[in-house]
Protein backbone atom coordinates (compact mmCIF):
# COMPACT_ATOMS: atom_id res chain seq x y z
CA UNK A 1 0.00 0.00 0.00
CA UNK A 2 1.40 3.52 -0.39
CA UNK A 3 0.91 6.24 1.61
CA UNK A 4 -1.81 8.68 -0.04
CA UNK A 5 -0.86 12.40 -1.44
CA UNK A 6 2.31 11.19 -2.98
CA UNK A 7 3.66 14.28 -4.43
CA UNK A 8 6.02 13.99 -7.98
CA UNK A 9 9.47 14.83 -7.33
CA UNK A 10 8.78 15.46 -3.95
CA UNK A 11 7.13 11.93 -2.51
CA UNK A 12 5.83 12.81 1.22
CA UNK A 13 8.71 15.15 1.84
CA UNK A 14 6.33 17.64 2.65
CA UNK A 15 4.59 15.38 4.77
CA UNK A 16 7.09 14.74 7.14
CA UNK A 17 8.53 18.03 7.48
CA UNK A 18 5.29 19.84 7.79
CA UNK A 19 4.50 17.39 10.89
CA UNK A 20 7.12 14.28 11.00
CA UNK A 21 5.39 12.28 13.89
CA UNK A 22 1.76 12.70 13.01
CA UNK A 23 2.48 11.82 9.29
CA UNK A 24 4.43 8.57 10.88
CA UNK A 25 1.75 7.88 12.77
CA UNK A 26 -0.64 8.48 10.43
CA UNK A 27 0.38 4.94 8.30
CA UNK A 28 -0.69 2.81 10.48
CA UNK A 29 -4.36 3.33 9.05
CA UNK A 30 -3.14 2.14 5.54
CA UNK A 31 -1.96 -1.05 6.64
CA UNK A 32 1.26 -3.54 7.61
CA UNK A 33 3.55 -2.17 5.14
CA UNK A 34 3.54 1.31 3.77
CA UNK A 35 5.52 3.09 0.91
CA UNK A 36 6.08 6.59 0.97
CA UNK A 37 8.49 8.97 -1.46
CA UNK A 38 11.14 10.33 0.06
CA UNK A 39 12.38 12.67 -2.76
CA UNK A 40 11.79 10.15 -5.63
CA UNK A 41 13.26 7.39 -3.99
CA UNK A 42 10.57 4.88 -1.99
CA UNK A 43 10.81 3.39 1.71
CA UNK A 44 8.93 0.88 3.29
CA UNK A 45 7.62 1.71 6.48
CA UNK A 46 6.84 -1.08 8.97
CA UNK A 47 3.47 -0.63 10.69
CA UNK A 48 2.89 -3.57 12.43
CA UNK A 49 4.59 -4.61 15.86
CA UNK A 50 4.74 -8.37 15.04
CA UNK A 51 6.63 -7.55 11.67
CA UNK A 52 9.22 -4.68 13.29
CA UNK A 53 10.26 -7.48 15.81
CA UNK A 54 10.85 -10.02 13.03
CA UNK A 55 12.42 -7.38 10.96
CA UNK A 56 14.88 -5.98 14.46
CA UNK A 57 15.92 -10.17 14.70
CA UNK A 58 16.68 -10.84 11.40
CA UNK A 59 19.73 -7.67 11.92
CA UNK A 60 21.86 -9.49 9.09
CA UNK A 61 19.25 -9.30 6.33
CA UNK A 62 17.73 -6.07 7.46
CA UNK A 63 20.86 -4.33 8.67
CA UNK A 64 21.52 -1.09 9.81
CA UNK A 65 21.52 0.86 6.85
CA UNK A 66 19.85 3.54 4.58
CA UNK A 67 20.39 7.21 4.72
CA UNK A 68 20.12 7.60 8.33
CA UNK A 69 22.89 5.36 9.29
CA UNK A 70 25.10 6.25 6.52
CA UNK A 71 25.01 9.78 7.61
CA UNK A 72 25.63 8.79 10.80
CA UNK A 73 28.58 6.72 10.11
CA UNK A 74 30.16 9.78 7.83
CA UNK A 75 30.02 11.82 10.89
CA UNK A 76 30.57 9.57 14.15
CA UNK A 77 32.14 6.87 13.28
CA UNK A 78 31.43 2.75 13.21
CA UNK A 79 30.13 2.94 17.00
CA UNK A 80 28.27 -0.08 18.18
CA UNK A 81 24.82 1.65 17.29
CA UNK A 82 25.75 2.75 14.03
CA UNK A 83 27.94 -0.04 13.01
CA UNK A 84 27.13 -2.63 10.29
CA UNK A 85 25.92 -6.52 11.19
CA UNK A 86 29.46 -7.53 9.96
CA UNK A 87 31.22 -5.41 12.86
CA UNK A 88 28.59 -5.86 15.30
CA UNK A 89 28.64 -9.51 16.84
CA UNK A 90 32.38 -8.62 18.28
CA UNK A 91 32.24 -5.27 19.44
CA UNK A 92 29.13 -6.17 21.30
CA UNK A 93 30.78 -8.97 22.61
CA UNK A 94 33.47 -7.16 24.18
CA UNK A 95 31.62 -4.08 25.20
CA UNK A 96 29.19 -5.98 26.94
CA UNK A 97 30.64 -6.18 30.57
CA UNK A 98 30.85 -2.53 30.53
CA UNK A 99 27.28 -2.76 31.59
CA UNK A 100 27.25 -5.76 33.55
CA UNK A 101 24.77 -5.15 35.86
CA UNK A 102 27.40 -4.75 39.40
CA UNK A 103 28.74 -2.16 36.42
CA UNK A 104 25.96 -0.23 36.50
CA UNK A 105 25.55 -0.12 40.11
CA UNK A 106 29.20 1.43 39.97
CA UNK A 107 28.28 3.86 38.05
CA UNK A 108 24.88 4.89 40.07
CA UNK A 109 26.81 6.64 42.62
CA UNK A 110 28.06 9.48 39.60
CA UNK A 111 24.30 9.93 38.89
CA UNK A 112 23.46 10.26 42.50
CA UNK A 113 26.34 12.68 43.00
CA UNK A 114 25.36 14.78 39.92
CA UNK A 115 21.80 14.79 40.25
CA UNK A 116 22.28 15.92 43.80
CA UNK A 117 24.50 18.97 42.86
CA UNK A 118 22.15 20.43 40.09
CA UNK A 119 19.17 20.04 42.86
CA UNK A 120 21.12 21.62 45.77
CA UNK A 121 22.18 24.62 42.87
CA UNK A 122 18.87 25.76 42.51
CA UNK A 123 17.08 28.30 44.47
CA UNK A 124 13.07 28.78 45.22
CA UNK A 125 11.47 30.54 43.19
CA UNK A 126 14.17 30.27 40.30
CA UNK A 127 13.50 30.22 36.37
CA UNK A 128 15.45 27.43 35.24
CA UNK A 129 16.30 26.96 31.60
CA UNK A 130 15.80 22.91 31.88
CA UNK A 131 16.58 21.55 28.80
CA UNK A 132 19.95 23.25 28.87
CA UNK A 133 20.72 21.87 32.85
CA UNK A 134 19.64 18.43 32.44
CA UNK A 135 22.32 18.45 28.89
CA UNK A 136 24.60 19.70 31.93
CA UNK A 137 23.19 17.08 34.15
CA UNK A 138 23.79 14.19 31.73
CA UNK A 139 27.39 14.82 29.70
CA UNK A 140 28.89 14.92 33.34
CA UNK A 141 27.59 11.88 33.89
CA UNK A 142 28.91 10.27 30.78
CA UNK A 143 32.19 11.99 31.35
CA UNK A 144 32.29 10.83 35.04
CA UNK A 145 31.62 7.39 33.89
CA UNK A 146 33.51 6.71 30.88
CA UNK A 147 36.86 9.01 32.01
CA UNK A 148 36.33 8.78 36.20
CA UNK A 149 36.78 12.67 35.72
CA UNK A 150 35.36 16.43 34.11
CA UNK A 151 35.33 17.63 31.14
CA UNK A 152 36.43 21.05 31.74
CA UNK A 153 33.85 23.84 31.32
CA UNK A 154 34.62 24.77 28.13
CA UNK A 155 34.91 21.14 26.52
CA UNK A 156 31.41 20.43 27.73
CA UNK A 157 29.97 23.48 26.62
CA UNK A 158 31.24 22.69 22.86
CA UNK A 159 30.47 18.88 22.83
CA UNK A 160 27.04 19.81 24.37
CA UNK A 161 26.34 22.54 21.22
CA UNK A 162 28.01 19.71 18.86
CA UNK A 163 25.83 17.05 19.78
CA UNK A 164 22.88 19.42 19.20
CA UNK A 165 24.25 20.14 15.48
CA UNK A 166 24.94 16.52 14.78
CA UNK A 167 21.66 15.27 15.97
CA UNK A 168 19.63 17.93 14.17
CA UNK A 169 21.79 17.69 10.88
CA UNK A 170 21.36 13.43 10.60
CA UNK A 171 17.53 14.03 10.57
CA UNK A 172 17.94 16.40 7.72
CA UNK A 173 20.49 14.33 5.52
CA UNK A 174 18.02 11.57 6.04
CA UNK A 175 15.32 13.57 4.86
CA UNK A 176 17.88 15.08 1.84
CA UNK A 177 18.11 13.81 -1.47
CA UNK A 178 21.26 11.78 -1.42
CA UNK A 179 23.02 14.38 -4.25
CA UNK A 180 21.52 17.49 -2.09
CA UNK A 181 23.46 16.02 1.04
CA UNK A 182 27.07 15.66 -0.74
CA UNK A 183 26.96 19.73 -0.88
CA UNK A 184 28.95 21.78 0.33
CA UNK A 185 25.73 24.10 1.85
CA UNK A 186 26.35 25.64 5.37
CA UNK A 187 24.51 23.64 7.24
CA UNK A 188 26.02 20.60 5.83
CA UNK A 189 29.54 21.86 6.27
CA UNK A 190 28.25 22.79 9.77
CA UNK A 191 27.01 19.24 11.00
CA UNK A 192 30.84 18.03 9.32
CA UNK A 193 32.65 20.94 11.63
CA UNK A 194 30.06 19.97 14.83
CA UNK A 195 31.73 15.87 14.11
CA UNK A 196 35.25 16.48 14.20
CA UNK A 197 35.44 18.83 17.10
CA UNK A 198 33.57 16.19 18.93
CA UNK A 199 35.98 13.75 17.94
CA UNK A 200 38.99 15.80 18.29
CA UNK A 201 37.99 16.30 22.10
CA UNK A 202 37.09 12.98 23.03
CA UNK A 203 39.91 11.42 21.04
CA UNK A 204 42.39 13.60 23.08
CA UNK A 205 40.61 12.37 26.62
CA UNK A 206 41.02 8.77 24.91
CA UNK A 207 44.98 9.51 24.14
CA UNK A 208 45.48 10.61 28.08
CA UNK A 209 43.67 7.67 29.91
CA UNK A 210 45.04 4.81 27.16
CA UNK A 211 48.38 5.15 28.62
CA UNK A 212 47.43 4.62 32.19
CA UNK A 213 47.21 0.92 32.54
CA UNK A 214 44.97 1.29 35.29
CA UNK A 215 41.00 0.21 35.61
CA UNK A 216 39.48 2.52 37.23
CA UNK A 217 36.17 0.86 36.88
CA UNK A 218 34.69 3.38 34.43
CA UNK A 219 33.54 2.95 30.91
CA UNK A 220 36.60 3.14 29.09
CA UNK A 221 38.55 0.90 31.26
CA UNK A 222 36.02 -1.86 30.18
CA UNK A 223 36.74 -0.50 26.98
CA UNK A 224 40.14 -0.56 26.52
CA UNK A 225 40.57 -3.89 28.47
CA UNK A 226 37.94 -5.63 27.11
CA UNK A 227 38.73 -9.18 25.39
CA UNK A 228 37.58 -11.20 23.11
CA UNK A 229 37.43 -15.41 23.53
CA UNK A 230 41.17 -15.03 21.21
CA UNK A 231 42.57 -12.56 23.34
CA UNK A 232 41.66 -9.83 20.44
CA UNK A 233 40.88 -5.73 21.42
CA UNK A 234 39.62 -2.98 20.11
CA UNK A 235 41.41 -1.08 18.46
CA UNK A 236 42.46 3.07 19.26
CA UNK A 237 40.16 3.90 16.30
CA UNK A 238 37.34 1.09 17.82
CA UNK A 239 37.53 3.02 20.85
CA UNK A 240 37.06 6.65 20.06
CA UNK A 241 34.03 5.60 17.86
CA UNK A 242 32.18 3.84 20.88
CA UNK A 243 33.32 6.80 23.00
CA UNK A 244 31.49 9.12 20.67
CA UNK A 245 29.11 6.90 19.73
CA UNK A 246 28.54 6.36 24.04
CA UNK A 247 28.76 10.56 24.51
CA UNK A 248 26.36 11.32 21.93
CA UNK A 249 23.90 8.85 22.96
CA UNK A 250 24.43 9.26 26.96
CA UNK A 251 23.86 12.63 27.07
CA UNK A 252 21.15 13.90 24.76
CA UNK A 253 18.66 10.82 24.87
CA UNK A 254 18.41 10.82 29.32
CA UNK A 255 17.95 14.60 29.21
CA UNK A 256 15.12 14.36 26.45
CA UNK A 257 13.56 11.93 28.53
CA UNK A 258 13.33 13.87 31.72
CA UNK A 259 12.79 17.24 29.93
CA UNK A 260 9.57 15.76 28.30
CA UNK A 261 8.81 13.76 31.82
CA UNK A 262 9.05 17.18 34.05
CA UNK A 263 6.85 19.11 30.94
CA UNK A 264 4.18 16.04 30.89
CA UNK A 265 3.65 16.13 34.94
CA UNK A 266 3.43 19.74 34.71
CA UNK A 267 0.35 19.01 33.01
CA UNK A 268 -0.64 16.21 34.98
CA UNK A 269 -1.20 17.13 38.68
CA UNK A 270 -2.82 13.63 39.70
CA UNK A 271 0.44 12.16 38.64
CA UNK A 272 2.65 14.63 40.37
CA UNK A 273 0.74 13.71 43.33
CA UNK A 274 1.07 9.82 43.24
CA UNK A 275 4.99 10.32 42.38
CA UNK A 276 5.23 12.84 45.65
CA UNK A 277 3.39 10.04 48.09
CA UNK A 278 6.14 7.53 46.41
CA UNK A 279 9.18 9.91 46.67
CA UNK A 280 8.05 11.02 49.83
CA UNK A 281 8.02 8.03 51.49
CA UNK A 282 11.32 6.41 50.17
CA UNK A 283 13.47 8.85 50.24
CA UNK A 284 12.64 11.72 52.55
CA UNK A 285 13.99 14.75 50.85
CA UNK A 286 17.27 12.96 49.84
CA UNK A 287 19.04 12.11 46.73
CA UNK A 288 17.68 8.74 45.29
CA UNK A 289 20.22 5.73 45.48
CA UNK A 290 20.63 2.58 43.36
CA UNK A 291 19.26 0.63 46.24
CA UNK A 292 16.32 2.72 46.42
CA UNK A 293 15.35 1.70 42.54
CA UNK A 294 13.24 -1.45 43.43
CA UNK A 295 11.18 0.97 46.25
CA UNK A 296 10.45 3.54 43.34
CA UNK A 297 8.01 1.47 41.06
CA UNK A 298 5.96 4.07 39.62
CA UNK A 299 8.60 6.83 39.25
CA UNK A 300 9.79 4.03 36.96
CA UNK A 301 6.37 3.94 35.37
CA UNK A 302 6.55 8.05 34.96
CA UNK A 303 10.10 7.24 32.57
CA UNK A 304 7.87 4.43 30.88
CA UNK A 305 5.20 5.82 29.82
CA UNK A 306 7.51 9.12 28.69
CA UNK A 307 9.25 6.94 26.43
CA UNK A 308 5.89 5.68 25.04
CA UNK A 309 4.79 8.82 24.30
CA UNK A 310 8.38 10.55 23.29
CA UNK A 311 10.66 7.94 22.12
CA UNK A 312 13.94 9.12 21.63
CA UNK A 313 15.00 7.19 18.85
CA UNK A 314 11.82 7.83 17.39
CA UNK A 315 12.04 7.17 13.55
CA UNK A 316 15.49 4.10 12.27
CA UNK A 317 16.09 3.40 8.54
CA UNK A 318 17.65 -0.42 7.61
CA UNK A 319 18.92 -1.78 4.46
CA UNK A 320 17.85 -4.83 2.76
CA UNK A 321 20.90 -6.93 2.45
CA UNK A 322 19.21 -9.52 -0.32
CA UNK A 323 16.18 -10.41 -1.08
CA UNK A 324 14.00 -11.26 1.01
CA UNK A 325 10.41 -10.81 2.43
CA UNK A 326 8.75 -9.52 5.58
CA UNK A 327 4.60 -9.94 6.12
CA UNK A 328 4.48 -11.84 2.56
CA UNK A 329 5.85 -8.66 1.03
CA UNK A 330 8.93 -9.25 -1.52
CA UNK A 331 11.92 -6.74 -0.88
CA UNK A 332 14.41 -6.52 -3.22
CA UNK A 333 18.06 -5.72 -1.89
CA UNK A 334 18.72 -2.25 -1.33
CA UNK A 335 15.39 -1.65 0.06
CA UNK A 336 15.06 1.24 2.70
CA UNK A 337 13.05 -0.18 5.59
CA UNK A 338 11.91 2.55 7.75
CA UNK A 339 10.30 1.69 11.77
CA UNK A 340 9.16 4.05 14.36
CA UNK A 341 8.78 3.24 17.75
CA UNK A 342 6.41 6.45 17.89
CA UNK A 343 4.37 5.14 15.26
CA UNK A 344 3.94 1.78 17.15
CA UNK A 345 3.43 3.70 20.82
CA UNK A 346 0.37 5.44 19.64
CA UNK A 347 -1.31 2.80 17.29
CA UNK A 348 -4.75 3.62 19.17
CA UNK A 349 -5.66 -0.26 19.10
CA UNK A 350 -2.44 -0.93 21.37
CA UNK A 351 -2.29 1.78 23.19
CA UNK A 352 -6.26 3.01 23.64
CA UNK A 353 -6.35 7.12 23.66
CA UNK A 354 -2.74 7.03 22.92
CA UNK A 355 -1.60 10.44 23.45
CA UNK A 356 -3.10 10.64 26.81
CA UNK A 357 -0.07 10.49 29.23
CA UNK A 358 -1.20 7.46 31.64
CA UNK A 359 1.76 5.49 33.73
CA UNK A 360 -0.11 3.19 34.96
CA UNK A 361 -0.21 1.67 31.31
CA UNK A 362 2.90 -0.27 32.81
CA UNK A 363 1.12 -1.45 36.27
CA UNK A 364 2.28 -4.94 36.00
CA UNK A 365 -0.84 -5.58 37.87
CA UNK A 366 -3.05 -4.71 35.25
CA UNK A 367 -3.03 -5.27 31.60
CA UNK A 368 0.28 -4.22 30.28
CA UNK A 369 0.87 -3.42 26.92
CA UNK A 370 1.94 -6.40 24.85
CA UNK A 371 5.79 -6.65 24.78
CA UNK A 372 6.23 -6.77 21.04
CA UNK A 373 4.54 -2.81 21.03
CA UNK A 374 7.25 -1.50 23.70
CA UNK A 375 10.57 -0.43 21.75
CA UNK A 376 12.04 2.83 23.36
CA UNK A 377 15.31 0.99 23.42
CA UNK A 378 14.51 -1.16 19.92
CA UNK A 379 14.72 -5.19 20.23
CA UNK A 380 16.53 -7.52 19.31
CA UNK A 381 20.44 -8.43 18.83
CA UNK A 382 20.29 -4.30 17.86
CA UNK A 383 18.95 -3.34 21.12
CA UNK A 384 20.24 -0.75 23.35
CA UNK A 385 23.00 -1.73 25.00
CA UNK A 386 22.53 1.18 27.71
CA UNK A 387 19.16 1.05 28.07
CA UNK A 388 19.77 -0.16 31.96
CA UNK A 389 22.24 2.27 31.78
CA UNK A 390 19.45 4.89 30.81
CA UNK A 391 16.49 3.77 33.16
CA UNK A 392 18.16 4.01 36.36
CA UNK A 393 20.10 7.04 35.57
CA UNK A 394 16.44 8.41 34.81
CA UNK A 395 14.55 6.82 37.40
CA UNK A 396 17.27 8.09 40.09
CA UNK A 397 17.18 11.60 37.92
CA UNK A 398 13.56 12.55 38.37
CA UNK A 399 12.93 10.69 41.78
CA UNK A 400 15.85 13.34 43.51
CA UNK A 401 14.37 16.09 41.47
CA UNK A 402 10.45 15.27 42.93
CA UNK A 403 11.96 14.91 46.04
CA UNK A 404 12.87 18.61 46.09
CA UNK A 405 11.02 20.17 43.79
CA UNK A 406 8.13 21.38 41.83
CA UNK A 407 8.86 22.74 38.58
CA UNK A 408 5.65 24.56 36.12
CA UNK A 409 6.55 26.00 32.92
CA UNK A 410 6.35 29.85 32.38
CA UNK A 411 5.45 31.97 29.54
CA UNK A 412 7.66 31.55 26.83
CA UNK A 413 7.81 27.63 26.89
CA UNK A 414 7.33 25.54 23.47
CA UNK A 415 7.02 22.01 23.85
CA UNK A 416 6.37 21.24 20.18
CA UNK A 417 8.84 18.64 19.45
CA UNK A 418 11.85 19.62 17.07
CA UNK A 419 12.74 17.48 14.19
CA UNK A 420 15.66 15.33 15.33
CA UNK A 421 17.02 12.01 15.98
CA UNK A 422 16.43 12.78 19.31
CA UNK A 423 13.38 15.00 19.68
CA UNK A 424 12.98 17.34 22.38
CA UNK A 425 10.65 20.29 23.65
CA UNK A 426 12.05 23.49 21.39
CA UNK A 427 11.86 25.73 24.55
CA UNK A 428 11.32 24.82 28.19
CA UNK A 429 11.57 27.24 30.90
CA UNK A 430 10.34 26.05 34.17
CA UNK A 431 9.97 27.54 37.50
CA UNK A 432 11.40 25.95 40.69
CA UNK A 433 9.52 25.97 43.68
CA UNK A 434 10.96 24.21 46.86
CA UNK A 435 8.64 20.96 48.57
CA UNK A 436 10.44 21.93 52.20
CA UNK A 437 11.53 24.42 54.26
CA UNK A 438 15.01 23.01 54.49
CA UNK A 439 14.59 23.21 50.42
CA UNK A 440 13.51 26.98 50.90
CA UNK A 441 16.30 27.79 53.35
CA UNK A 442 19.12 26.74 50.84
């Protein structure tokens, strides 16, 4: 089936720029498998929750591919979520202990310590530029727990406006015409500039710490000592890609995440009010710890059902690698295959009145939603390899910040999303207003 109001030349370029995630989710009403025009090229767009699964675990026949990833590869580097099926099996293989789970509970103690300092720096009453702190918030915990140290001020500051320009500029050479993205325009050349300073910085933390010989227990010790069943490493180059690749993702996807979870309970004061009574009563005004994740069920159920209604990773592109089929639909190699977890979050016969924000979708005593229809993090041998990583920095995040705080936007504030890899409000200004007096007093 293809998508109606195919334009000539143009496809559904219009389409998806006018409004990218209602168009998206707009194909689920044609049926299984969609075609739309992107330019005058076609895609396939997988509707149907059954099919993206079988499509996300057949990774060598539908690997990761198309414009999207190619783009990102040009810019970032063969990371492990960028990287081809053929690389894939052994860097996963040796990054995975780096987030063992006793890993992870390492590296909760950063995100309790960072967390806890961007709390204690506000004052009541404050206007608080959000989106911009929580960036803040996250890159120095991804610094912290790949390097065991800061990024001085001004590093962060440009990685934190490169990772901006990179994420922006891969949605927009996706959407390009391939011979429109090979130009030398300004924004193009811009997105190039935004990817080599990022690399340039990281690669020179990489350069100081590979020398050491020491594990420190962060990220890039289980990086650079990780090995494989014949004694094999990655390499220096290996190394700065997953860095970047790990940078990029850790800091921009946990900050969307809690920038669109503090905008939706703004909105939602019976939810504010079951997360206080939770927060409240586990953790009394203090920071949240790893051992306090299994006592904070429905903060986790906030951070679920904001990744059902804002995935990060909201729209992928793979390439068919031969022939094949998917849903009894021939695809010829070099097929794009397009999948959005957004699409599949607010499919109204999964998810009934989709875009109302309800956590209790993910009571596990009630009727969850079925597994094959939850895919924040993807699925399959291509899933998230941080998504643990992810969820209990967030959970800890936004439990400490309830704890303290109530935050309500103020004039000024846009939360439509922006068109990016990672989409997040375009403006969010937020007042603080302090839960205690020993808050107040500060």
């Amino acid at each position: 089936m293809v998508a109606p109001r195919r334009l000539p030349v143009l496809g559904h370029l219009l389409s998806l720029l006018r409004d990218p995630m209602g168009f998206m989710a707009s194909l689920s009403a044609h049926g299984d498998l969609v075609a739309i025009g992107l330019g005058p090229s076609t895609a396939i767009v997988v509707c149907d929750p059954a099919l993206t699964q079988e499509m996300l675990r057949r990774d060598r026949v539908f690997d990761k591919g198309g414009p999207q990833f190619d783009s990102g590869r040009a810019l970032v580097g063969d990371g492990l979520a960028l990287c081809p099926h053929a690389m894939h099996r052994r860097q996963r293989r040796l990054i995975q202990p780096a987030f063992r789970p006793d890993r992870i509970a390492g590296y909760a103690p950063v995100m309790t310590q960072h967390v806890a300092e961007m709390v204690d720096s506000w004052r009541d009453g404050q206007i608080v530029d959000v989106k911009s702190r929580l960036h803040t918030f996250t890159a120095g915990v991804i610094a912290a727990t790949l390097f065991g140290q800061a990024i001085s001020e001004s590093d962060q500051h440009r990685l934190l406006r490169d990772v901006e320009t990179v994420f922006a500029g891969v949605v927009w050479q996706v959407l390009m015409p391939a011979w429109l993205r090979r130009w030398p325009v300004l924004g193009n050349r811009a997105v190039a500039e935004a990817a080599r300073e990022t690399r340039t910085i990281l690669g020179a933390l990489v350069a100081a710490r590979r020398g050491e010989g020491v594990d420190r227990g962060d990220l890039f010790s289980a990086l650079v000592f990780a090995r494989d069943r014949d004694g094999g490493r990655l390499s220096d180059t290996e190394i700065i890609d997953q860095v970047v690749t790990f940078f990029f993702a850790g800091t921009d996807t946990t900050a969307t995440v809690l920038a669109w979870a503090l905008s939706l309970l703004d909105r939602h004061p019976e939810v504010v009010a079951r997360l206080h009574t939770e927060v409240d009563s586990v953790l009394a005004g203090r920071p949240a710890r790893h051992e306090d994740l299994a006592r904070l069920p429905y903060t986790e159920r906030v951070i679920a059902e904001t990744l059902r209604l804002r995935p990060p990773a909201w729209l992928q592109t793979r390439a068919v690698s031969e022939d094949t089929e998917l849903g009894g639909q021939p695809l010829p190699a070099g097929t794009t295959v397009i999948y959005s977890s957004y699409l599949i979050h607010h499919r109204p016969d999964l998810y009934p009145e989709p875009e109302r924000f309800d956590p209790d979708r993910f009571d596990p005593a009630l009727t969850p939603p079925p597994r094959d229809a939850v895919l924040p993090f993807a699925a399959g041998a291509r899933k998230c390899i941080g998504d643990t990583f992810a969820m209990t920095e967030a959970i800890l995040a936004l439990a400490t910040i309830a704890a303290r705080w109530d935050l309500h936007a103020v004039p000024g504030t846009d939360t439509r999303p922006t068109l990016a890899v990672v989409p997040q409000p375009r403006r969010l200004r937020m007042r603080v207003t302090a839960r205690t007096p020993e808050t107040a007093a500060r």
